[in-house]
Protein backbone atom coordinates (compact mmCIF):
# COMPACT_ATOMS: atom_id res chain seq x y z
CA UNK A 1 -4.58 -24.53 -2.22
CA UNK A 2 -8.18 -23.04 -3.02
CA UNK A 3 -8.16 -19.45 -2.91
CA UNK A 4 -11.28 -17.03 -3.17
CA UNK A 5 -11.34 -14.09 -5.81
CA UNK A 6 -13.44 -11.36 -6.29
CA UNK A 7 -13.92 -9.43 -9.37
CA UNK A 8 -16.02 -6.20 -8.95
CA UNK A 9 -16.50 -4.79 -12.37
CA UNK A 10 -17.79 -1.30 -12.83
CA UNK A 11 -18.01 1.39 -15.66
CA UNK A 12 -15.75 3.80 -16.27
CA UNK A 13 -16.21 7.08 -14.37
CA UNK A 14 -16.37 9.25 -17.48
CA UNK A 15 -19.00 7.04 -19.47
CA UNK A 16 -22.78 6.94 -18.98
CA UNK A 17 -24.30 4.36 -16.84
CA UNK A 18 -28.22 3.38 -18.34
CA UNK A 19 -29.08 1.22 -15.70
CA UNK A 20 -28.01 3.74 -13.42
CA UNK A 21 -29.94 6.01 -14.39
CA UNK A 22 -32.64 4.36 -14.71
CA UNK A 23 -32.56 2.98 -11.21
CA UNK A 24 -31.72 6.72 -10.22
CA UNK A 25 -35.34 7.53 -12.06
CA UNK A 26 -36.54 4.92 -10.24
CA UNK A 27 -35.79 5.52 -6.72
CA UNK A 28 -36.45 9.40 -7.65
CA UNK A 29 -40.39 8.25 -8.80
CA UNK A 30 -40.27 6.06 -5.41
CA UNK A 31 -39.71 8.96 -3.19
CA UNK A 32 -36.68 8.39 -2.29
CA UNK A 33 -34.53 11.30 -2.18
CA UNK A 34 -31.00 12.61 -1.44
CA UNK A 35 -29.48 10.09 -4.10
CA UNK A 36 -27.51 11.60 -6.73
CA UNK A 37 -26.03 8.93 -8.76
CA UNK A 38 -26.28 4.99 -9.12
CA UNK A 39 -23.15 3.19 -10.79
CA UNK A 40 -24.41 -0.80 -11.70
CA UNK A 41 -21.30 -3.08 -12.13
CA UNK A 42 -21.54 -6.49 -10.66
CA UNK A 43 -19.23 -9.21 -8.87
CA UNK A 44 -17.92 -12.19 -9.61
CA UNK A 45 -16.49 -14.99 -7.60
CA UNK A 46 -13.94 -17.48 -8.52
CA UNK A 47 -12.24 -20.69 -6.42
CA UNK A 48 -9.05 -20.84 -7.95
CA UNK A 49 -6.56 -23.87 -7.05
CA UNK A 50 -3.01 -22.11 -7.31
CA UNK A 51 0.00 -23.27 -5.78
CA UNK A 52 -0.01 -19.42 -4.05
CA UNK A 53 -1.28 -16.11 -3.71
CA UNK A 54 0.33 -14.46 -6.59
CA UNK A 55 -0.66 -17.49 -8.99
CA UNK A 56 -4.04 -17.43 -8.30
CA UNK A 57 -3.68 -13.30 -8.54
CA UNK A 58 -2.13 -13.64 -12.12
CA UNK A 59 -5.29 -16.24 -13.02
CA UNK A 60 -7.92 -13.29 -11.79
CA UNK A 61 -6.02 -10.87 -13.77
CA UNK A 62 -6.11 -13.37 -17.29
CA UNK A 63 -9.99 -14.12 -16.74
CA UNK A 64 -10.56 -10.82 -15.87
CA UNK A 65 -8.59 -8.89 -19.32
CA UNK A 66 -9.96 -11.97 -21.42
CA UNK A 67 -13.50 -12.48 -20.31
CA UNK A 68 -14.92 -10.64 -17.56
CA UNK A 69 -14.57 -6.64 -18.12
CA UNK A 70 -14.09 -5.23 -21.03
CA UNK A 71 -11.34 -2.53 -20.46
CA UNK A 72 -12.67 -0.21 -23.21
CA UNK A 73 -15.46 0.66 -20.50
CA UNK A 74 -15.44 -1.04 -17.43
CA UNK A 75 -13.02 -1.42 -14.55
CA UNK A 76 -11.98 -4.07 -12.39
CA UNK A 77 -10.82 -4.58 -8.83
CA UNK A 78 -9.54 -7.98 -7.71
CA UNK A 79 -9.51 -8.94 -3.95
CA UNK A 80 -7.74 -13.12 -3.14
CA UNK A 81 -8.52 -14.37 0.15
């Protein structure tokens, strides 16, 4: 079977975010108000072929500790469909 993963990476909570806050300058200098923070992570999508769920699970996990977030200061959230 093909399954569907996506990876949404994001910084950690307690560390500064530059792009952030440099899109939160921006839409401050646009006139755009009422925003108080801007967290940039991005998402990834992966077609796994797994024999199930919880093996194509267990591949997002791998790619995701090896390659795609570095856990020192970014966070992940995998969703299979």
């Amino acid at each position: 079977m093909i399954f569907t993963a996506q990876i949404k990476v994001m910084p950690l909570k307690n560390l500064l975010d530059p792009q952030g806050k440099a899109v939160l300058g921006g839409l401050a200098n646009l006139g755009i108000t009422g925003i108080s923070d801007v967290r940039i992570g991005k998402q990834i999508e992966l077609s796994i072929e797994a024999e199930n769920e919880t093996v194509a699970r267990e591949k997002s996990e791998d790619a995701a500790k090896k390659l795609l977030a570095n856990q020192v200061m970014e966070m992940y959230e995998i969703t299979i469909s």
